[in-house]
C-alpha atoms as a PDB file:
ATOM      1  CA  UNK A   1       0.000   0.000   0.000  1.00  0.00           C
ATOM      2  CA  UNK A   2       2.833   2.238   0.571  1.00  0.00           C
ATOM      3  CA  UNK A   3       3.829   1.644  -2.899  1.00  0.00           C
ATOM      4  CA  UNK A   4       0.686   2.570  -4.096  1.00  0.00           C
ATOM      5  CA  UNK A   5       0.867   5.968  -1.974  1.00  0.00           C
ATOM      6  CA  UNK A   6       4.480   6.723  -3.114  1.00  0.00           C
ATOM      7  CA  UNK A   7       3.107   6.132  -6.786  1.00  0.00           C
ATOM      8  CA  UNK A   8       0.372   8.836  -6.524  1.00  0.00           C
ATOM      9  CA  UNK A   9       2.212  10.764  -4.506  1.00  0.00           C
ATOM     10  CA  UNK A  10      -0.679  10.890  -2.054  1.00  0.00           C
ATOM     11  CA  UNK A  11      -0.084  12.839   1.025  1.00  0.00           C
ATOM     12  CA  UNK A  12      -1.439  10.774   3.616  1.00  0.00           C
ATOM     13  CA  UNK A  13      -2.271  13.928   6.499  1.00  0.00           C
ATOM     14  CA  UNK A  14      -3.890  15.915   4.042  1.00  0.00           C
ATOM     15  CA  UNK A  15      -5.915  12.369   2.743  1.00  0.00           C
ATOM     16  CA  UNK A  16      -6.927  12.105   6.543  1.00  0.00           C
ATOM     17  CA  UNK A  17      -7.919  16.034   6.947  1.00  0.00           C
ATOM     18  CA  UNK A  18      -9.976  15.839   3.370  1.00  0.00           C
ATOM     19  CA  UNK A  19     -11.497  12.633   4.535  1.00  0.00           C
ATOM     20  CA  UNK A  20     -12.852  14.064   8.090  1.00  0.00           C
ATOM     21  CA  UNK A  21     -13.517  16.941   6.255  1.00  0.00           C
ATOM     22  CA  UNK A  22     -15.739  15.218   4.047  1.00  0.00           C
ATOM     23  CA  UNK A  23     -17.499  13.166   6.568  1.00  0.00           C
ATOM     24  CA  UNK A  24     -18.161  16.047   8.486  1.00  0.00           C
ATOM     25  CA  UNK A  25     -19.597  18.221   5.005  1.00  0.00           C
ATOM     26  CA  UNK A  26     -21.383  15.128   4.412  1.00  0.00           C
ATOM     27  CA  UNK A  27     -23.000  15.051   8.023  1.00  0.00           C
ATOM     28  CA  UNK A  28     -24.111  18.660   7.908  1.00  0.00           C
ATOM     29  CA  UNK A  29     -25.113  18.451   4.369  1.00  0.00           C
ATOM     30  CA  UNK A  30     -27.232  15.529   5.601  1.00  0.00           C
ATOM     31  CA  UNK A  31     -28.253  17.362   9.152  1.00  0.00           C
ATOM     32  CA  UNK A  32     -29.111  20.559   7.635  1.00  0.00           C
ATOM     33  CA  UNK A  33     -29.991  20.273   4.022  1.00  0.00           C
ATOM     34  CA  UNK A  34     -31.229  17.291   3.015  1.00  0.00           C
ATOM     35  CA  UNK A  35     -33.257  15.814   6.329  1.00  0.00           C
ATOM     36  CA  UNK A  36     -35.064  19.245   5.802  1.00  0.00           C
ATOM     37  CA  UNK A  37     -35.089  18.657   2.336  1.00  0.00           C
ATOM     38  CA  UNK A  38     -36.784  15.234   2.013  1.00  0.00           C
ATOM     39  CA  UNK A  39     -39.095  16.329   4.923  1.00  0.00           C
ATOM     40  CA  UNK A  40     -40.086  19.223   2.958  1.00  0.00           C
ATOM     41  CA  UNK A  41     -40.669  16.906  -0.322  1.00  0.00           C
ATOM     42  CA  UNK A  42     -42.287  14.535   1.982  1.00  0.00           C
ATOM     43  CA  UNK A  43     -44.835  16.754   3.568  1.00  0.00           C
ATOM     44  CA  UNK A  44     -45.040  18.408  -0.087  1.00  0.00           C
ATOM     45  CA  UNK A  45     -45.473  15.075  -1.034  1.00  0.00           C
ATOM     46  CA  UNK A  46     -48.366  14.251   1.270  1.00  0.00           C
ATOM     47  CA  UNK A  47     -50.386  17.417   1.172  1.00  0.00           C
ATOM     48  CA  UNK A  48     -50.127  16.112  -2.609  1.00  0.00           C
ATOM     49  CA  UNK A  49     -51.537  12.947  -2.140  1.00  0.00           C
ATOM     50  CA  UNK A  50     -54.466  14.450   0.252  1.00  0.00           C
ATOM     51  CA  UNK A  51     -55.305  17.042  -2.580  1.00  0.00           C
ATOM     52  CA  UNK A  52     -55.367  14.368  -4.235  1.00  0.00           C
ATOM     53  CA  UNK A  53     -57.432  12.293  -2.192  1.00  0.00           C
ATOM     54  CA  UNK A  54     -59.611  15.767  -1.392  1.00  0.00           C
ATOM     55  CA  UNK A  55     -60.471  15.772  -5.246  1.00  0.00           C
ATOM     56  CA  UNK A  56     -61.566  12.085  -5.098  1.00  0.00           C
ATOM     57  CA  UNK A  57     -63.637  12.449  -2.537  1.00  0.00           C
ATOM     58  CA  UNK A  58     -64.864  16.004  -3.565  1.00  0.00           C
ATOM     59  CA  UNK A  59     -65.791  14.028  -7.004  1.00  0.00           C
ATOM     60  CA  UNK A  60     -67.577  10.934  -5.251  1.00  0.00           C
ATOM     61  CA  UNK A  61     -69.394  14.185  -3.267  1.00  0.00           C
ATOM     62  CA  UNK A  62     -70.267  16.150  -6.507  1.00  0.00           C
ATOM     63  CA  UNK A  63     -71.526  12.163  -8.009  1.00  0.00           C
ATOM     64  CA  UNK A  64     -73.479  11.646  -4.781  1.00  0.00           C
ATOM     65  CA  UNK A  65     -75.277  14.832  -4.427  1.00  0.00           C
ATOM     66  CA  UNK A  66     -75.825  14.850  -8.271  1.00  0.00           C
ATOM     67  CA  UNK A  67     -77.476  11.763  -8.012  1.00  0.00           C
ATOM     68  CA  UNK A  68     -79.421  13.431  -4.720  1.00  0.00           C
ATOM     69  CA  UNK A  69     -80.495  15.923  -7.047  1.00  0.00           C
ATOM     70  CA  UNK A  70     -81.505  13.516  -9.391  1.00  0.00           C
ATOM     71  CA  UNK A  71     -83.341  11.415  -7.273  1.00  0.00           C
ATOM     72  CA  UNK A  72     -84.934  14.488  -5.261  1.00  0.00           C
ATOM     73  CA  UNK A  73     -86.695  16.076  -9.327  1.00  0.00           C
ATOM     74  CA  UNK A  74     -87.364  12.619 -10.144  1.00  0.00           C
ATOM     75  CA  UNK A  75     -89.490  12.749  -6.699  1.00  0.00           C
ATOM     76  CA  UNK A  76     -90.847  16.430  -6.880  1.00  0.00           C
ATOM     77  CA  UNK A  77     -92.216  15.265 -10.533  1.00  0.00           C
ATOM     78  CA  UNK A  78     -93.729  12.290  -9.038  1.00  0.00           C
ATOM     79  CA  UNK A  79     -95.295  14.230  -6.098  1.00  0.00           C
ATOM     80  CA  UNK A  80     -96.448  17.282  -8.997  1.00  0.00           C
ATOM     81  CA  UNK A  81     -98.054  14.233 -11.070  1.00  0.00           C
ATOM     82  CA  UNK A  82     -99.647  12.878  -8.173  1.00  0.00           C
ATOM     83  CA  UNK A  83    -101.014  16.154  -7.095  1.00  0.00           C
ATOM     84  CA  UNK A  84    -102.191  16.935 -10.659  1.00  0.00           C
ATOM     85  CA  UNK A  85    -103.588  13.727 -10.703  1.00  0.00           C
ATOM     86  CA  UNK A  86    -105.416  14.236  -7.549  1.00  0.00           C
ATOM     87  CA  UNK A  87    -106.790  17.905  -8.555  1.00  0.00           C
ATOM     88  CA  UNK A  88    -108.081  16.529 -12.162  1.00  0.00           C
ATOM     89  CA  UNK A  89    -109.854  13.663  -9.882  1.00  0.00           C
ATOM     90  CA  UNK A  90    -111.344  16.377  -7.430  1.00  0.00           C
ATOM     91  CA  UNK A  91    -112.310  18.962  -9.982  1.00  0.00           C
ATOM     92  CA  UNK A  92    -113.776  15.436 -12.109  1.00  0.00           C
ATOM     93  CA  UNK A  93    -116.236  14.439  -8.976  1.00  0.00           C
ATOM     94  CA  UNK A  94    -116.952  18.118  -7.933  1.00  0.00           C
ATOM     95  CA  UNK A  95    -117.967  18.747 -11.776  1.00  0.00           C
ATOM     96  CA  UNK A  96    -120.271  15.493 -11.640  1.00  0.00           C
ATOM     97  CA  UNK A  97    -121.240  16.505  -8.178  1.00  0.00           C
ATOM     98  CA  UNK A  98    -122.230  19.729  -9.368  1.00  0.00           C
ATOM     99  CA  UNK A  99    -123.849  18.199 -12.865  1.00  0.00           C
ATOM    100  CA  UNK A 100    -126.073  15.862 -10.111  1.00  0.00           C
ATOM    101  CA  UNK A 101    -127.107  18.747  -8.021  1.00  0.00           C
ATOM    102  CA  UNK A 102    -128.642  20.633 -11.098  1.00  0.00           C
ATOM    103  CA  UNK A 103    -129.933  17.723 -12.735  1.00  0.00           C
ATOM    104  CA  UNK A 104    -132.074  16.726  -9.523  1.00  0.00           C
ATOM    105  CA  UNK A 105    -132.486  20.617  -9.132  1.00  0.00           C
ATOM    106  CA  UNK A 106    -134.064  20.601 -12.843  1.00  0.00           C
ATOM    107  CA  UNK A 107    -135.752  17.801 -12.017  1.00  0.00           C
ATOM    108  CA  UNK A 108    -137.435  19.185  -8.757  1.00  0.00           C
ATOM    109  CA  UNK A 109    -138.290  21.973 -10.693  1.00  0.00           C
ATOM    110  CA  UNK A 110    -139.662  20.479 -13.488  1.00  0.00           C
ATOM    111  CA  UNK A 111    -142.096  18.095 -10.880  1.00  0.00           C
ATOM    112  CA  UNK A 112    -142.926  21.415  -8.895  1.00  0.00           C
ATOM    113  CA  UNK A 113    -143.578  23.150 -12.185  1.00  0.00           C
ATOM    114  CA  UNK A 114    -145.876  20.323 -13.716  1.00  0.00           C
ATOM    115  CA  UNK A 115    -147.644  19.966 -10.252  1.00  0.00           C
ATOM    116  CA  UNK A 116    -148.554  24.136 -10.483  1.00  0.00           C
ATOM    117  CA  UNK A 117    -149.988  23.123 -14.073  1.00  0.00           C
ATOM    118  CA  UNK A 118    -152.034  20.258 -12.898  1.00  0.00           C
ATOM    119  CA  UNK A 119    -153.310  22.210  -9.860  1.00  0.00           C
ATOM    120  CA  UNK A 120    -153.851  25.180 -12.396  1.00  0.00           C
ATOM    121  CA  UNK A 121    -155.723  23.185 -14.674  1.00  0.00           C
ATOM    122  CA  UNK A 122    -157.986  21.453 -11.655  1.00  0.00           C
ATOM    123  CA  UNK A 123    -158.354  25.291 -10.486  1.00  0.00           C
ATOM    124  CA  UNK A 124    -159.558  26.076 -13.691  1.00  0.00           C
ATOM    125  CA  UNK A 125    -161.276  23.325 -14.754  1.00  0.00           C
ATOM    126  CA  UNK A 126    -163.409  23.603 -11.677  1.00  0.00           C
ATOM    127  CA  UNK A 127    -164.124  27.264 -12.032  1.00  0.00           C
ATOM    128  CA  UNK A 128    -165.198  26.385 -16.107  1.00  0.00           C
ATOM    129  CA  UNK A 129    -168.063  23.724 -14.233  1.00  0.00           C
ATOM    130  CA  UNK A 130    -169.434  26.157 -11.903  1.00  0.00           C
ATOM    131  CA  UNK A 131    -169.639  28.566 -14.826  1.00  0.00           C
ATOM    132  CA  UNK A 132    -170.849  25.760 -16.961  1.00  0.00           C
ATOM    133  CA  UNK A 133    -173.468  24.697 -14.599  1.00  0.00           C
ATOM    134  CA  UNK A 134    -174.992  28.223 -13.261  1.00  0.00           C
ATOM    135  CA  UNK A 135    -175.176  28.612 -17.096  1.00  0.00           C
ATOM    136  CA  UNK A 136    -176.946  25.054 -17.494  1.00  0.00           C
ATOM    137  CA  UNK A 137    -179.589  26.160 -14.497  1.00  0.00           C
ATOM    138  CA  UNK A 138    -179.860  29.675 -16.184  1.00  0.00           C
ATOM    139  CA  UNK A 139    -181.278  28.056 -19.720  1.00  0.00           C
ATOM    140  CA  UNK A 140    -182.501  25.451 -18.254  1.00  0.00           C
ATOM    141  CA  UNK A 141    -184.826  27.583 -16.264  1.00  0.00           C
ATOM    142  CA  UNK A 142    -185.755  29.973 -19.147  1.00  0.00           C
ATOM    143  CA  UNK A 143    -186.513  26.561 -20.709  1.00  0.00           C
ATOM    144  CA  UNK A 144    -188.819  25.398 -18.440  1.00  0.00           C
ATOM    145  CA  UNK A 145    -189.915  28.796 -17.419  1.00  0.00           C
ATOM    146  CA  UNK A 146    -190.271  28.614 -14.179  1.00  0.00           C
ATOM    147  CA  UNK A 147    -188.065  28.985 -10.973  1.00  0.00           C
ATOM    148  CA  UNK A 148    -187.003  25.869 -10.039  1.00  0.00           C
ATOM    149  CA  UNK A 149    -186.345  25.349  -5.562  1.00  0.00           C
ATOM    150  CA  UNK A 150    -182.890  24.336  -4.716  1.00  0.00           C
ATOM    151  CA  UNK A 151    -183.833  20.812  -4.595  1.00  0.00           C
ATOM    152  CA  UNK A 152    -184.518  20.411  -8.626  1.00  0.00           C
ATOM    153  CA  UNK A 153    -181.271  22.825  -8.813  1.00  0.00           C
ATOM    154  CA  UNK A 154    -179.268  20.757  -7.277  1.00  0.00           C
ATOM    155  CA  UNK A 155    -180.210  17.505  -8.816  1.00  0.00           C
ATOM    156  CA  UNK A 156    -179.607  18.629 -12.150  1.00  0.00           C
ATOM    157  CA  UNK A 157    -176.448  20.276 -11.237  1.00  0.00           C
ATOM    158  CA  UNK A 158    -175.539  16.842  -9.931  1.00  0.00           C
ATOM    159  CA  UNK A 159    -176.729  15.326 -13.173  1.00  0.00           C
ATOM    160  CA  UNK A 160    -175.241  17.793 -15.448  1.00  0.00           C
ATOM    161  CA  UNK A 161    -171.446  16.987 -13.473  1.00  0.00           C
ATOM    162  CA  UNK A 162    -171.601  13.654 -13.825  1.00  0.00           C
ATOM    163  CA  UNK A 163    -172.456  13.793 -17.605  1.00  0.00           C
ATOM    164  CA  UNK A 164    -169.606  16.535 -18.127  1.00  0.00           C
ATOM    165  CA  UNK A 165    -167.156  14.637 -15.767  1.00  0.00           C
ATOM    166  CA  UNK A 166    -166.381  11.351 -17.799  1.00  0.00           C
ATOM    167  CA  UNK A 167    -166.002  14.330 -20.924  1.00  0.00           C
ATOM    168  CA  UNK A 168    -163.480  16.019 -18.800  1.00  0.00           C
ATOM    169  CA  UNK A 169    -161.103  13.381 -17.487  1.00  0.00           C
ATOM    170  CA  UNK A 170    -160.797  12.086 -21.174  1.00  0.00           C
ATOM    171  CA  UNK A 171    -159.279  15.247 -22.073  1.00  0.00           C
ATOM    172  CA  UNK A 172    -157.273  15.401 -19.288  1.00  0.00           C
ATOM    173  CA  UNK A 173    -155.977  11.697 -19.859  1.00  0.00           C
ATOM    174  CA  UNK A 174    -155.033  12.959 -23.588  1.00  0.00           C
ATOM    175  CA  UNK A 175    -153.109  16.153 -22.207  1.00  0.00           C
END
């Protein structure tokens, strides 16, 4: 080995010095600069990897609450078509609610209506026989000349009804 110094010429004290010299560099290099230095790119590193994992997750969020959102129109247009369904259905039995009322209104006023006419018609019809029968006692006594008691008036007003009645409830039976 001494050979091999003498052949370089390699100063052996100064080889020594440089060595400790570089040890030591090389321990304060690696004290001050790089532990720093990798801890720095490591934390860099990790705040990295959580952005990272922050934008995956923020993603899946934006997904889920999309598909929230989704799912949340999808049900506000099945509740709207449910309520429209369910107005359409009321307004369709109030309208044949209301169409029943006036039809059995119509029809109550219709029955009252032909009821007035028939009571009318009795009314007058009975009015017409008194007039028709004073009248039959007034010719009939300028026919017979005479004045006739209430007895003979009243049998041939009697008479006179019942021949005129049978008439009368024909006619009413066509009407």
């Amino acid at each position: 080995m001494e050979a091999l110094i003498q052949e370089f010429d390699v100063n052996l004290v100064s080889l020594v010095f440089q060595l400790i010299n570089f040890l030591l560099l090389l321990y304060l290099l690696n004290r001050f600069l790089f532990k720093p230095l990798l801890a720095r790119m490591d934390e860099r590193s990790s705040k990295i990897e959580k952005g990272l994992e922050d934008a995956e997750a923020a993603a899946r969020d934006r997904e889920l609450a999309r598909a929230e959102r989704e799912a949340a129109v999808s049900e506000a247009r099945k509740e709207a078509n449910e309520m429209i369904a369910r107005a359409n259905k009321i307004a369709e039995d109030t309208r044949n609610e209301i169409l029943t009322e006036a039809r059995t209104e119509a029809e109550k006023v219709t029955t009252r209506a032909r009821e007035e006419i028939v009571a009318e018609k009795d009314r007058a019809m009975a009015e017409i026989r008194g007039q028709v029968a004073d009248l039959a006692l007034a010719a009939a006594g300028k026919l017979i000349r005479h004045e006739m008691d209430d007895k003979a008036q009243k049998r041939l007003v009697e008479e006179f009804l019942a021949e005129v009645k049978p008439a009368g409830s024909s006619k009413s039976a066509r009407s």
